[in-house]
Protein backbone atom coordinates (compact mmCIF):
# COMPACT_ATOMS: atom_id res chain seq x y z
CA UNK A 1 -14.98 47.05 -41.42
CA UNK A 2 -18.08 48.17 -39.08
CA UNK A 3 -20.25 48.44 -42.55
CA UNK A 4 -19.33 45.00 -43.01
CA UNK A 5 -20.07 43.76 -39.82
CA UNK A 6 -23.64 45.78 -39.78
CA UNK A 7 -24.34 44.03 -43.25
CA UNK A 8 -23.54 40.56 -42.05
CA UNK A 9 -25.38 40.60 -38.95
CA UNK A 10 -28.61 42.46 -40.47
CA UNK A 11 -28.21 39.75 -43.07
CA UNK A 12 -28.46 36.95 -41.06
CA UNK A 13 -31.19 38.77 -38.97
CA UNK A 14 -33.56 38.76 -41.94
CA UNK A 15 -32.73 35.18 -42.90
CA UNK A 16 -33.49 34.33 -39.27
CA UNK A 17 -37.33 35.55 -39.30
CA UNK A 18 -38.27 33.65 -42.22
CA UNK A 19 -37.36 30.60 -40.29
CA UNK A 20 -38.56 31.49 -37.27
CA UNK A 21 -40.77 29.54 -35.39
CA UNK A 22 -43.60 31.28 -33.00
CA UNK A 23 -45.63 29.75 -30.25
CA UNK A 24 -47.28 32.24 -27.99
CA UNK A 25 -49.57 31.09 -24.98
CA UNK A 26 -51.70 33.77 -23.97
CA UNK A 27 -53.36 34.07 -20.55
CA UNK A 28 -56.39 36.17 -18.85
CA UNK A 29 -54.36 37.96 -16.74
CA UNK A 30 -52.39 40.57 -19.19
CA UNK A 31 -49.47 37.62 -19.87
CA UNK A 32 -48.25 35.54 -22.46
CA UNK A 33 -45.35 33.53 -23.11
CA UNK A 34 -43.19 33.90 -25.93
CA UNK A 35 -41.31 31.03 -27.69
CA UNK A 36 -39.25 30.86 -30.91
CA UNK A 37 -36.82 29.24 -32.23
CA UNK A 38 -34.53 31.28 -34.55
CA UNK A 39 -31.85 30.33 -36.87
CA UNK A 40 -28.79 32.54 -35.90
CA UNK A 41 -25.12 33.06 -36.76
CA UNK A 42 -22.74 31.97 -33.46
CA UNK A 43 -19.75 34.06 -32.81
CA UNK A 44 -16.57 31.78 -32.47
CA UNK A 45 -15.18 32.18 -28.92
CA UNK A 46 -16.76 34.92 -26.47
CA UNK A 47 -19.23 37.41 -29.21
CA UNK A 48 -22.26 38.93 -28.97
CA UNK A 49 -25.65 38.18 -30.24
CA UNK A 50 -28.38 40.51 -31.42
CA UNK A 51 -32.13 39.02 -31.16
CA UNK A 52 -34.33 41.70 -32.33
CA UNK A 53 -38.11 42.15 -32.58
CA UNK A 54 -39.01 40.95 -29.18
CA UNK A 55 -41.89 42.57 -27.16
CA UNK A 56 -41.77 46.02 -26.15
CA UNK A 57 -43.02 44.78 -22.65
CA UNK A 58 -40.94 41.61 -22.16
CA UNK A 59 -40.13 40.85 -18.59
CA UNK A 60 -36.63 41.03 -19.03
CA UNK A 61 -35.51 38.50 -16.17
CA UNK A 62 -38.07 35.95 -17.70
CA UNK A 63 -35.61 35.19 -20.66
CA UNK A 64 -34.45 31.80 -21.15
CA UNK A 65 -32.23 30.80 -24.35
CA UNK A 66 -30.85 28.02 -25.09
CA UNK A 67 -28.40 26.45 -27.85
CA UNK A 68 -25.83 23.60 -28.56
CA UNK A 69 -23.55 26.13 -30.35
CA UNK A 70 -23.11 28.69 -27.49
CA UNK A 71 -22.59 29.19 -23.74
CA UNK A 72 -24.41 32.04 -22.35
CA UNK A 73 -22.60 34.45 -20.45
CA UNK A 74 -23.98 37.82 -20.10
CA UNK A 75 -28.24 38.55 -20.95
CA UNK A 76 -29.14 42.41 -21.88
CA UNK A 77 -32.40 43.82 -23.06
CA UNK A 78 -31.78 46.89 -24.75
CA UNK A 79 -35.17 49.21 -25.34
CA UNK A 80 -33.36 52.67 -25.67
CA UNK A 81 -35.52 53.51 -28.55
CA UNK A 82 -34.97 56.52 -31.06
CA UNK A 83 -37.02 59.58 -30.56
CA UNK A 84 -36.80 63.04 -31.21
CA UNK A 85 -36.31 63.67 -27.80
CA UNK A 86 -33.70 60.96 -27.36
CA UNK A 87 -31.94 61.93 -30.37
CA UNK A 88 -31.67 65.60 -29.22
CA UNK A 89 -31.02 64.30 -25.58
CA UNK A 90 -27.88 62.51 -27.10
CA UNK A 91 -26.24 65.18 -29.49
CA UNK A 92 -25.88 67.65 -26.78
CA UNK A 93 -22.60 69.16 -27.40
CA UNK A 94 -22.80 68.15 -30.84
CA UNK A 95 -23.89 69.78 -34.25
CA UNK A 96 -27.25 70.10 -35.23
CA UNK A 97 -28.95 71.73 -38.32
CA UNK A 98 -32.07 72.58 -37.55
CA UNK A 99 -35.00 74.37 -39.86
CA UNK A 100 -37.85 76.27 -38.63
CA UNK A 101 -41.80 76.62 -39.74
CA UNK A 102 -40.70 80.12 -41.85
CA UNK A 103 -37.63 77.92 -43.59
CA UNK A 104 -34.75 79.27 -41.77
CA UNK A 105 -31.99 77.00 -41.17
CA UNK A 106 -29.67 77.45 -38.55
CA UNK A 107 -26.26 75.09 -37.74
CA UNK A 108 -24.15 75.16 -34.68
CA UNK A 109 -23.66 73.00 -31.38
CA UNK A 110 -26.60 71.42 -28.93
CA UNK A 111 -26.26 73.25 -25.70
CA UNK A 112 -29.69 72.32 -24.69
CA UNK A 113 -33.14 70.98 -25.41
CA UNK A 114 -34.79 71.25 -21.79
CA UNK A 115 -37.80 73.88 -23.20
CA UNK A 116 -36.51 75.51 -26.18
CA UNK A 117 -33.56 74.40 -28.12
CA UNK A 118 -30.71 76.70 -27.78
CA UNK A 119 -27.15 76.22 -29.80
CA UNK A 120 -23.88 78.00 -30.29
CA UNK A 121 -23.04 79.26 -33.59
CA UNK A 122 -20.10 79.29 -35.77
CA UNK A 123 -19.14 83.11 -34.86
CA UNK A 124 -19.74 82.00 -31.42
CA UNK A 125 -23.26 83.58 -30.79
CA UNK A 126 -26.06 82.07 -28.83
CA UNK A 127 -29.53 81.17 -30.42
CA UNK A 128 -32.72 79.93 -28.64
CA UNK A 129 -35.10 78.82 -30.98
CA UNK A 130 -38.44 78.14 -29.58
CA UNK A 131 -39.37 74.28 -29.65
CA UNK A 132 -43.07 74.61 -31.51
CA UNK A 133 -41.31 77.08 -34.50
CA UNK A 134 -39.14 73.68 -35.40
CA UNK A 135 -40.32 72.15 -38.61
CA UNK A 136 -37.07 69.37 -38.06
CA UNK A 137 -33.70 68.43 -37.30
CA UNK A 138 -31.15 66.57 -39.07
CA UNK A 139 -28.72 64.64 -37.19
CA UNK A 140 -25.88 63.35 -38.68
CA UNK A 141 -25.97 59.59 -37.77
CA UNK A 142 -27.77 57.45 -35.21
CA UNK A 143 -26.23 57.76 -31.57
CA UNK A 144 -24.76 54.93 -30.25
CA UNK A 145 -27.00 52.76 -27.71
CA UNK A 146 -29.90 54.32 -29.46
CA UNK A 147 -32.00 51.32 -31.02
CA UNK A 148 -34.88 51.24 -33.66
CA UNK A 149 -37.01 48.04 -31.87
CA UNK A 150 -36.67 46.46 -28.68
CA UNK A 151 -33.78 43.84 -28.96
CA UNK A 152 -32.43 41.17 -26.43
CA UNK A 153 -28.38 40.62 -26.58
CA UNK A 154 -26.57 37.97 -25.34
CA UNK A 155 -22.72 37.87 -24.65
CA UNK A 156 -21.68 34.01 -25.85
CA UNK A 157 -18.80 31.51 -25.79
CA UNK A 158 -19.77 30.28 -29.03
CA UNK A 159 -18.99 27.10 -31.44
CA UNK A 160 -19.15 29.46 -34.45
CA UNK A 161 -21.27 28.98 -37.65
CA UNK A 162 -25.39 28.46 -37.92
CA UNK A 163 -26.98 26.62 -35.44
CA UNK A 164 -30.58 26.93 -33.70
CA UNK A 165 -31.39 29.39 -30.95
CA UNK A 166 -34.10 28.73 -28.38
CA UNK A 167 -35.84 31.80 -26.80
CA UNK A 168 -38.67 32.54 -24.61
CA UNK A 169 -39.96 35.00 -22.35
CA UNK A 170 -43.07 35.99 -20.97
CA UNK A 171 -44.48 39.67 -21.89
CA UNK A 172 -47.18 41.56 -20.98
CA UNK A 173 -49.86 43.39 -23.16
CA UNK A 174 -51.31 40.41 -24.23
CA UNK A 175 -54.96 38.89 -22.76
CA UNK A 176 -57.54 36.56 -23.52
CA UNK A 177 -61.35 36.79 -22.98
CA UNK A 178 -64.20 34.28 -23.93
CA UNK A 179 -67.30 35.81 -25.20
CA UNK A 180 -70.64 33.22 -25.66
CA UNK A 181 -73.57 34.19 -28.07
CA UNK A 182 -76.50 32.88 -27.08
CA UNK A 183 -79.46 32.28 -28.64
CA UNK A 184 -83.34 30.91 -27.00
CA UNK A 185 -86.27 29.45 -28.94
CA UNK A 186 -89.34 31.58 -28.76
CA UNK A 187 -90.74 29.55 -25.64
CA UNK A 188 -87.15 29.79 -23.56
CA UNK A 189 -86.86 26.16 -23.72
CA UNK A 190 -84.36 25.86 -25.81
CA UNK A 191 -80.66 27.51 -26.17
CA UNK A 192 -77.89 27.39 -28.84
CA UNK A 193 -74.90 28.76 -27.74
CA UNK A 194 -71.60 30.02 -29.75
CA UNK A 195 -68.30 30.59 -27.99
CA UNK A 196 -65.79 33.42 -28.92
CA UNK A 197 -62.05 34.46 -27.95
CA UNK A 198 -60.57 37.85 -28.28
CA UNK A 199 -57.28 38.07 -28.35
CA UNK A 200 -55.68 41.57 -27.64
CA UNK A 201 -52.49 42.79 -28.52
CA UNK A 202 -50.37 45.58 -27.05
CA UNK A 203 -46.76 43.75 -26.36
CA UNK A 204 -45.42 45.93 -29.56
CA UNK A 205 -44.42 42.82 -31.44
CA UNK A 206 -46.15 41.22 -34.22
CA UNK A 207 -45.93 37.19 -34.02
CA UNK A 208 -46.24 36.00 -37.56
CA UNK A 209 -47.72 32.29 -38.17
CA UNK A 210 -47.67 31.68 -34.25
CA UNK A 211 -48.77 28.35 -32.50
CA UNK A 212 -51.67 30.08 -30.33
CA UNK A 213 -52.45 28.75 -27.19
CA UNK A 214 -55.06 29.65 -24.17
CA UNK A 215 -54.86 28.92 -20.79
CA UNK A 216 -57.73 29.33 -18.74
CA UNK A 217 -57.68 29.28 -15.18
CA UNK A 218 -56.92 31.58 -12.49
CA UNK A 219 -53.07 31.47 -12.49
CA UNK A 220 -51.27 33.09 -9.45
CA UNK A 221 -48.77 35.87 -11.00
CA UNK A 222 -46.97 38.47 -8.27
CA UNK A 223 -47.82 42.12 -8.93
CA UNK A 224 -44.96 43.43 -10.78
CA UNK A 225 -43.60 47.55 -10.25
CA UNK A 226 -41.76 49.65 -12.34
CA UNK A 227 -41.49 47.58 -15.63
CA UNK A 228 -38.90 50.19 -16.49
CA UNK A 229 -39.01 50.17 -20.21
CA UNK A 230 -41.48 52.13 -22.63
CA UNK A 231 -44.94 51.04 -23.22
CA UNK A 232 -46.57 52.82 -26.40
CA UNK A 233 -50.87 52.84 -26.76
CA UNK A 234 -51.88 53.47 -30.06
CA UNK A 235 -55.07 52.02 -32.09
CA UNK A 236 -56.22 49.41 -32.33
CA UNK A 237 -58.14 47.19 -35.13
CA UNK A 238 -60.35 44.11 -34.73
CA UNK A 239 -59.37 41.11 -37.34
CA UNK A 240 -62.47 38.45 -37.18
CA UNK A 241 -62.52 35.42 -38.54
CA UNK A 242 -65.11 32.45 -39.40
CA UNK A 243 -66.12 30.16 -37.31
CA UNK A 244 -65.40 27.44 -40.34
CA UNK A 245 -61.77 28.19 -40.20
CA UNK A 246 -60.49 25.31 -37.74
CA UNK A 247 -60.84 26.32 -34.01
CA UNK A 248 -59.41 24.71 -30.97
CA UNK A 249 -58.81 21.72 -29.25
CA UNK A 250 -59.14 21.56 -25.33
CA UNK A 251 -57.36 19.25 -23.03
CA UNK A 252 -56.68 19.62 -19.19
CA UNK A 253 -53.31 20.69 -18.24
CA UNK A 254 -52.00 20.92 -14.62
CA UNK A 255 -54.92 22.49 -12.50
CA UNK A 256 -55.90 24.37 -16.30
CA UNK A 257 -57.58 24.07 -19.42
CA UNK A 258 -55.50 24.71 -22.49
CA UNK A 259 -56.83 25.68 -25.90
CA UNK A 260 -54.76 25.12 -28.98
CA UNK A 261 -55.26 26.60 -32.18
CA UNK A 262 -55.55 23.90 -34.82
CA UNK A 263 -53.75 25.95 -37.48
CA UNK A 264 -51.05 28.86 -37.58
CA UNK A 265 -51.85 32.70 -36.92
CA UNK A 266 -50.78 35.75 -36.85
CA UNK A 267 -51.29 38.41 -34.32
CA UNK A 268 -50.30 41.76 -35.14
CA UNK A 269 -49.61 44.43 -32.84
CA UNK A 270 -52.27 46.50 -31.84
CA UNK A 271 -54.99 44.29 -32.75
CA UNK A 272 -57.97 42.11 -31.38
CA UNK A 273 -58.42 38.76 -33.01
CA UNK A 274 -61.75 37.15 -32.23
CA UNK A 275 -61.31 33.27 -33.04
CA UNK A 276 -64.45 30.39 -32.88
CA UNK A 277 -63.62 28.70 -30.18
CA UNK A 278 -66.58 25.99 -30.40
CA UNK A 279 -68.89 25.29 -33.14
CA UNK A 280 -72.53 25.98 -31.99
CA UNK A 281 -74.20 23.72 -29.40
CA UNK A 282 -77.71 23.60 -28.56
CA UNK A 283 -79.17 22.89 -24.67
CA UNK A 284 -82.33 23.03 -23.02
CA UNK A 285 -82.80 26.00 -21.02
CA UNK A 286 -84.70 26.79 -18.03
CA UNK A 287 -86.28 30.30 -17.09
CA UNK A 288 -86.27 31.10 -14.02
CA UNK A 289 -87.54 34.53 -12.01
CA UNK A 290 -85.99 35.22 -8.75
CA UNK A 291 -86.67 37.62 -5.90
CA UNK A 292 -83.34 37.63 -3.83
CA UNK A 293 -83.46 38.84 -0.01
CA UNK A 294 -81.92 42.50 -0.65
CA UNK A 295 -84.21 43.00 -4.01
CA UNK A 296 -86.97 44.72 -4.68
CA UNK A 297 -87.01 43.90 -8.53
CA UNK A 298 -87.64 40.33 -9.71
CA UNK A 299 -84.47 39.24 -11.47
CA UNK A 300 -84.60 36.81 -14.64
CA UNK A 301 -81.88 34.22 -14.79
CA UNK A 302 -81.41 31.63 -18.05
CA UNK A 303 -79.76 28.28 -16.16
CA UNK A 304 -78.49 25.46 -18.23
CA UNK A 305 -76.44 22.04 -17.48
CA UNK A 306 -73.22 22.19 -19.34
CA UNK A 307 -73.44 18.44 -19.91
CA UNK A 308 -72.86 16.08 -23.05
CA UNK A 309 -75.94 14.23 -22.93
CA UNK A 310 -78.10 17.57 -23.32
CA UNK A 311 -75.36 19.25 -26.06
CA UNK A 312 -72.75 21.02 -24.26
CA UNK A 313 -70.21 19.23 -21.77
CA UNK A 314 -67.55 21.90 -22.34
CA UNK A 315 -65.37 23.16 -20.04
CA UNK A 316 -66.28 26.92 -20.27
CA UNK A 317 -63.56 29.48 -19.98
CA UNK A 318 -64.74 32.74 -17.44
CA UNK A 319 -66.37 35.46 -20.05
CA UNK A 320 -69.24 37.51 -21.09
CA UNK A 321 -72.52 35.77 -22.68
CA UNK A 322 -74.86 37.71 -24.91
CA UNK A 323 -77.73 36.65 -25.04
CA UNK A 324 -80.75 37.23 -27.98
CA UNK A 325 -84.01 36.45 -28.85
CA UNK A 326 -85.80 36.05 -31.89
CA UNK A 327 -88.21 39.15 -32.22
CA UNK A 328 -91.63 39.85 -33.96
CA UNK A 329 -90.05 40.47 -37.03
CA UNK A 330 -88.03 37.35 -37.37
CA UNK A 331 -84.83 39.37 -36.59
CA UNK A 332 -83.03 38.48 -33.32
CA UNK A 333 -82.69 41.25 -30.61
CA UNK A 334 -80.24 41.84 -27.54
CA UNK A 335 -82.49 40.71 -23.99
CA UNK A 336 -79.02 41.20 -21.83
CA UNK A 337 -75.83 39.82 -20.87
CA UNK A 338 -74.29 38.47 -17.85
CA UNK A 339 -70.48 37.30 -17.07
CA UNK A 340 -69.47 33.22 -16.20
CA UNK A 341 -66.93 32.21 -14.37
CA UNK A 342 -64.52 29.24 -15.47
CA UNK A 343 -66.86 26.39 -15.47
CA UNK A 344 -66.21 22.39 -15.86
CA UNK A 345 -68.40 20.12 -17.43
CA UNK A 346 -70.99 18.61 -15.79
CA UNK A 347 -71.84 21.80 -14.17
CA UNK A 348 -74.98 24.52 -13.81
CA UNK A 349 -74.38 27.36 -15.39
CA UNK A 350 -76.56 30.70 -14.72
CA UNK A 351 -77.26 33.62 -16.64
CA UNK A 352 -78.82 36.72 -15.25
CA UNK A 353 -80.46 38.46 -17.83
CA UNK A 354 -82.28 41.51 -15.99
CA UNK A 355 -85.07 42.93 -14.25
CA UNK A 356 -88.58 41.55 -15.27
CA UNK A 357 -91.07 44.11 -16.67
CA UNK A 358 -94.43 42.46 -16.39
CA UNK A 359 -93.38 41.05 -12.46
CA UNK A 360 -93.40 43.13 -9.27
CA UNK A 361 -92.21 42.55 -5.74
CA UNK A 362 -92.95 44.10 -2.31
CA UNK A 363 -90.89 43.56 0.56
CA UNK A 364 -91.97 44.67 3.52
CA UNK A 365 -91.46 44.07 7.53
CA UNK A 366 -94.90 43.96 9.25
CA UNK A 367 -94.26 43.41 13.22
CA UNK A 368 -91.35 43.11 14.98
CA UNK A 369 -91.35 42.14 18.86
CA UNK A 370 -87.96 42.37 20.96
CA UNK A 371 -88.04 39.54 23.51
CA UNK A 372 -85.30 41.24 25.47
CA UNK A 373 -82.04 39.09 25.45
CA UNK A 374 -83.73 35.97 23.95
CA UNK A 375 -83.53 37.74 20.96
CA UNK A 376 -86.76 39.09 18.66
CA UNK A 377 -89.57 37.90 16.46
CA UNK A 378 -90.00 39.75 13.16
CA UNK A 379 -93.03 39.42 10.38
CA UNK A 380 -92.12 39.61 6.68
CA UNK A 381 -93.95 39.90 3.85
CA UNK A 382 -93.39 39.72 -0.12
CA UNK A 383 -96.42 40.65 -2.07
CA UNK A 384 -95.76 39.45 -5.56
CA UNK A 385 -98.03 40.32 -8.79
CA UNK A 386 -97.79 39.04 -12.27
CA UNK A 387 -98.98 41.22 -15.03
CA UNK A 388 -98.24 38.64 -17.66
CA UNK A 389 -100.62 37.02 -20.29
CA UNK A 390 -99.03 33.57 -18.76
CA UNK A 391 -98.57 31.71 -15.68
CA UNK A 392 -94.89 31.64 -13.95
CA UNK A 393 -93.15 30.69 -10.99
CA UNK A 394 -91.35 33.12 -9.13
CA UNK A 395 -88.86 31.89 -6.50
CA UNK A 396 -88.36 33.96 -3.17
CA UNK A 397 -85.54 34.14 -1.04
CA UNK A 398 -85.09 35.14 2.60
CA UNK A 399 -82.38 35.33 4.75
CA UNK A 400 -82.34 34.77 8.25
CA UNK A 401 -78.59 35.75 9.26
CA UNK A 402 -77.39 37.51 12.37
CA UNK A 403 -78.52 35.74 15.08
CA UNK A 404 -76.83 32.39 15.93
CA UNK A 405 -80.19 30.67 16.44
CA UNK A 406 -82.98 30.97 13.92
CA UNK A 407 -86.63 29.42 13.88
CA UNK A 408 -89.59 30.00 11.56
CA UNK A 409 -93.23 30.12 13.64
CA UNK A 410 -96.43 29.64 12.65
CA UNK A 411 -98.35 32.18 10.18
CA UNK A 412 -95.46 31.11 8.09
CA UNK A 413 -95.83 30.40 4.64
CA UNK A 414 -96.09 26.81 4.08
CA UNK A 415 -93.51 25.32 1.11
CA UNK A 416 -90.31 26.72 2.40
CA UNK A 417 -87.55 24.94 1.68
CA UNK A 418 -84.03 25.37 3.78
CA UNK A 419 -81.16 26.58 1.17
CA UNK A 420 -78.63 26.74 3.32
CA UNK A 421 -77.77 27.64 7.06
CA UNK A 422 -79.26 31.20 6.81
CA UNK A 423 -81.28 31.08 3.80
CA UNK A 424 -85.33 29.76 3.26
CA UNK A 425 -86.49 30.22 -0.29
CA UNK A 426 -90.28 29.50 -1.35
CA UNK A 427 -91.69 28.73 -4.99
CA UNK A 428 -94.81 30.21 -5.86
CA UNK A 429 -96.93 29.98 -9.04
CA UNK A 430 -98.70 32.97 -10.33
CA UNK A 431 -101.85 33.02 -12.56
CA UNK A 432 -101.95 35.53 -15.02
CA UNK A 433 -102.82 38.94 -13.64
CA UNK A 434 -103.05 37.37 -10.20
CA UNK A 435 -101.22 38.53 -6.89
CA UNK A 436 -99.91 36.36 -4.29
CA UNK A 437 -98.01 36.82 -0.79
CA UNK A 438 -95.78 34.92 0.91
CA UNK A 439 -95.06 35.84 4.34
CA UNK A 440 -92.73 34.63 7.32
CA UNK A 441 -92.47 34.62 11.29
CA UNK A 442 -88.95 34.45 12.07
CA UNK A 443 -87.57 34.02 15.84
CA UNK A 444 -83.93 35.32 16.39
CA UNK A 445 -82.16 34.01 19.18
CA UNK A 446 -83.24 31.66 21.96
């Protein structure tokens, strides 16, 4: 009667995944949600139902299901999982057979498996077999409340017969990360830029044909402690696929931006998927060269607009950009990378690169004078030289914070302009090979 009852309900367990339907929506922050709907077999009156192959790292109290064929009574999530250790854990007082490295077999009753695995023997003897000498063990049937893969049961008032189950859940071991190739022209003008997702794996389930969605935005999600359930690292692989295959479509959703896939895929366990997210766009691109107020190397930063009218106008999920150049020998080459953070359309986006080679920056303080409790006056100086076969612009930055009152005095560099409360930044063009300093006379206080 059990056999039959194990054969039905695998039966209709298998018939259930091929009609499964998957939509997972993945977020940046180690999350996704889970939903399927299952066809399922319904008890009649108060029975149980098995729903196997869920994520090893479910959040168990973010289950929801839902069907017109049963009344939910009672929600379990059962990840007991076989293992050697389990196995052994459960047949103390038991017999075992066990057979060593050398071949010998030995029989008799579990007394323990803490260390090395010790039994009782037919005539009644004692025998401790060391742990590392065992080749295996045969046990003769699985324990009961030991399970193969994680599996969610419910305890139903059912209608009886087939009928559609609604599930979700939300799961961790699942993340999403843009990644942006980018591309300048050989006079920095010009960028094309390429935009990437990876999608990583490590729930321990495998969604087959899935509905993939991405939500980008900074979603508020309590810490959670003590997930109490197993969590399993093992390799992973990449799976990449061409940007012709049909990306995704972006709308707005709640305070969001969600990303649907525009065809059915499947992510396997262990695994990083990299998707196209958007075809590539081309924008101009300014250079710029920076010399912030705590630096003493001039920084290079790509900006762009991420408008329509110049190419992009596409709300850009947080992520690394990579960006290249085409070198002397035709072939592109890596000239740094930088990280974004979610950015609308319509917006300035910035790109910090690296240090320049060919620019160099002095900072220096050359007077100071306390004025007792009216505060001080301080000289500063930035000596700038550009070893390049070209003219640039390098912008300076200085930052007056710390006193309440601030005021810039003459032998000041003329051209500052005011950035913000505390900050004075100055543009200067450089000839090739030619130096130039910029200087300021600050006042602190009154």
């Amino acid at each position: 009667m059990k056999k039959m009852l194990f054969t039905a309900l695998l039966t209709s367990l298998i018939g259930s995944f091929a009609s499964a339907q998957v939509a997972v929506t993945i977020y940046n922050q180690d999350l996704a949600l889970v939903r399927e709907t299952r066809d399922l077999e319904f008890p009649k009156g108060v029975g149980e139902i098995r729903f196997v192959d869920v994520a090893a790292q479910i959040i168990p109290t973010s289950v929801h299901f839902m069907s017109d064929k049963a009344e939910l009574l009672e929600q379990n999530y059962a990840y007991d999982l076989v293992s050697s250790d389990k196995l052994l854990e459960k047949y103390t007082d038991q017999k075992v057979e066990l057979m060593t490295q050398n071949e010998s077999v030995y029989e008799g009753t579990l007394l323990s498996s803490l260390g090395d695995i010790v039994i009782k023997e037919a005539d009644g003897g004692i025998r401790s077999i060391n742990r590392g000498q065992v080749l295996n063990v045969r046990f003769p049937d699985l324990p009961e409340g030991l399970i193969t893969r994680p599996t969610l049961v419910w305890m139903v008032n059912g209608k009886g017969g087939k009928g559609k189950g609604d599930i979700s859940y939300l799961t961790n071991g699942m993340s999403w990360e843009a990644e942006y190739v980018a591309v300048t022209d050989d006079k920095d003008a010009n960028l094309s830029l390429t935009g990437w997702v990876n999608v990583t794996n490590n729930s321990g389930a495998t969604f087959k044909d899935a509905k993939i969605k991405l939500m980008a935005g900074d979603v508020n999600i309590e810490e959670r402690r003590g997930r109490g359930y197993p969590r399993v690292e093992r390799a992973m692989k990449m799976t990449m696929l061409s940007a012709d295959a049909a990306s995704f479509e972006e709308q707005s959703f709640y305070e969001y931006h969600l990303y649907t896939l525009q065809r059915p895929s499947t992510i396997a366990d262990k695994q990083v998927k990299q998707l196209s997210l958007f075809p590539t766009a081309g924008t101009p691109v300014k250079k710029e060269y920076r010399v912030g107020p705590n630096d003493d190397k001039v920084k290079v930063t790509l900006s762009f607009e991420n408008r329509e009218k110049v190419g992009l106008g596409i709300p850009l999920p947080k992520g690394k950009v990579r960006v290249y150049k085409e070198g002397p020998d035709g072939g592109l080459e890596f000239v740094g990378e930088d990280r974004i953070d979610h950015t609308p359309k319509d917006e300035k986006v910035k790109v910090s690169t690296g240090n320049a080679f060919d620019i160099k920056a002095e900072k220096s303080m050359t007077d100071s004078k306390d004025l007792g409790r009216s505060g001080r006056i301080e000289t500063w100086e930035y000596k700038l030289r550009n070893h390049k076969k070209e003219a640039v612009e390098v912008v300076v930055e200085a930052q007056l914070s710390g006193w309440q009152n601030w005021k810039l005095l003459d032998g000041t560099t003329s051209g500052w302009v005011k950035k913000d409360a505390d900050t004075v930044e100055w543009t200067v063009k450089l000839k090739a090979d030619e130096e130039g300093i910029v200087t300021y006379v600050a006042q602190f206080g009154n």
